[in-house]
Protein backbone atom coordinates (compact mmCIF):
# COMPACT_ATOMS: atom_id res chain seq x y z
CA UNK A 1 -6.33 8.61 2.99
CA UNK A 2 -6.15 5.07 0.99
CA UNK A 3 -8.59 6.23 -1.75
CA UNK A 4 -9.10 7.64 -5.11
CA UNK A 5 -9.93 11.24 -5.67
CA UNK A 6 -13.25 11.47 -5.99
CA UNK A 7 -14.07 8.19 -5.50
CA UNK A 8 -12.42 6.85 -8.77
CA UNK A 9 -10.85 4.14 -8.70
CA UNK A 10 -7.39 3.61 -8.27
CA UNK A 11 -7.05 -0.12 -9.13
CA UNK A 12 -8.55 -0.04 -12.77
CA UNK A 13 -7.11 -3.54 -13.84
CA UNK A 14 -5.58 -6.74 -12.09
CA UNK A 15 -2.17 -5.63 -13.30
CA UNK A 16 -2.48 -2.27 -11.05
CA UNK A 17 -2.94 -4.74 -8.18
CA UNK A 18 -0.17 -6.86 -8.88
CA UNK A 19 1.98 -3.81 -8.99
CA UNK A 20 0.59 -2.52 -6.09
CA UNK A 21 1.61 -5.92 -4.01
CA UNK A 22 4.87 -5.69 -5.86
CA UNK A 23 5.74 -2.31 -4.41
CA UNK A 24 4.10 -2.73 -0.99
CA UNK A 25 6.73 -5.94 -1.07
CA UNK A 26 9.77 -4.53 -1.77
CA UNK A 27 9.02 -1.63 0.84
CA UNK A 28 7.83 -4.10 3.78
CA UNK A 29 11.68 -5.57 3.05
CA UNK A 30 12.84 -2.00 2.99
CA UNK A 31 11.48 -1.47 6.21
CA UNK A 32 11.20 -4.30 8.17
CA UNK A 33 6.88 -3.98 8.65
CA UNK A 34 4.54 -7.14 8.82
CA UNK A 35 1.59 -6.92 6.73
CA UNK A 36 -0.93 -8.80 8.64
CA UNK A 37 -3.71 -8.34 5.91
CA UNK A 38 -5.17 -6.35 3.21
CA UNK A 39 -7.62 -5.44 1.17
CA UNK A 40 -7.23 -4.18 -1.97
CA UNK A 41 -10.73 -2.06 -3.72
CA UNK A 42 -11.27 -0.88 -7.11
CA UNK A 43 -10.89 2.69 -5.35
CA UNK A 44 -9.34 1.88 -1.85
CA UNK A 45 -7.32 0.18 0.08
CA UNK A 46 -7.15 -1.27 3.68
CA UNK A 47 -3.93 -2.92 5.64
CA UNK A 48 -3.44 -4.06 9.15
CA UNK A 49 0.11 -3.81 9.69
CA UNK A 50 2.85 -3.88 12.24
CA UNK A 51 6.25 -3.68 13.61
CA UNK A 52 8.48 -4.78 16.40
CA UNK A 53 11.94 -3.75 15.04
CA UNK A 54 10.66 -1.85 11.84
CA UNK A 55 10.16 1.81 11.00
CA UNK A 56 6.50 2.54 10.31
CA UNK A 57 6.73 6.05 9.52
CA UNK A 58 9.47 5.18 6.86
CA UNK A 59 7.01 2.67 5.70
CA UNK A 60 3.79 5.05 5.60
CA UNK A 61 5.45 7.64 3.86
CA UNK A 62 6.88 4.81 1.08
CA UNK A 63 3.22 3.65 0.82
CA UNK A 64 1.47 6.90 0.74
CA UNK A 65 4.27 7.79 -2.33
CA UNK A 66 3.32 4.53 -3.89
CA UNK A 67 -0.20 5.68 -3.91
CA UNK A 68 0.48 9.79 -5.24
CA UNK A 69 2.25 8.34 -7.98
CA UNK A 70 -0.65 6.33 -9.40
């Protein structure tokens, strides 16, 4: 699930989002994914995504650590 625990909010300035985009960058590289868009919520998140040559579980499993570690 893209949101906070409780409801609380996982993005609780602009530089969390800019971070955020940072890491989801580097890991669409990683893994060859198109990010077709995004929304990014104080306490969630929302991405339509895809892949023709890409691994998506590689990059789901990158994302969802992005997202424990915060």
């Amino acid at each position: 699930m893209n949101r906070g625990a409780a409801y609380r909010d996982i993005f609780q300035h602009d530089t969390h989002r800019e971070l955020f985009l940072e890491l989801l960058r580097e890991i669409h590289e990683m893994f060859g994914v198109e990010i077709y868009v995004y929304y990014l919520m104080d306490n969630h998140y929302h991405f339509h995504y895809g892949s023709v040559s890409g691994t998506i579980k590689g990059f789901e499993h990158e994302l969802c650590d992005i997202k424990n570690s915060a």
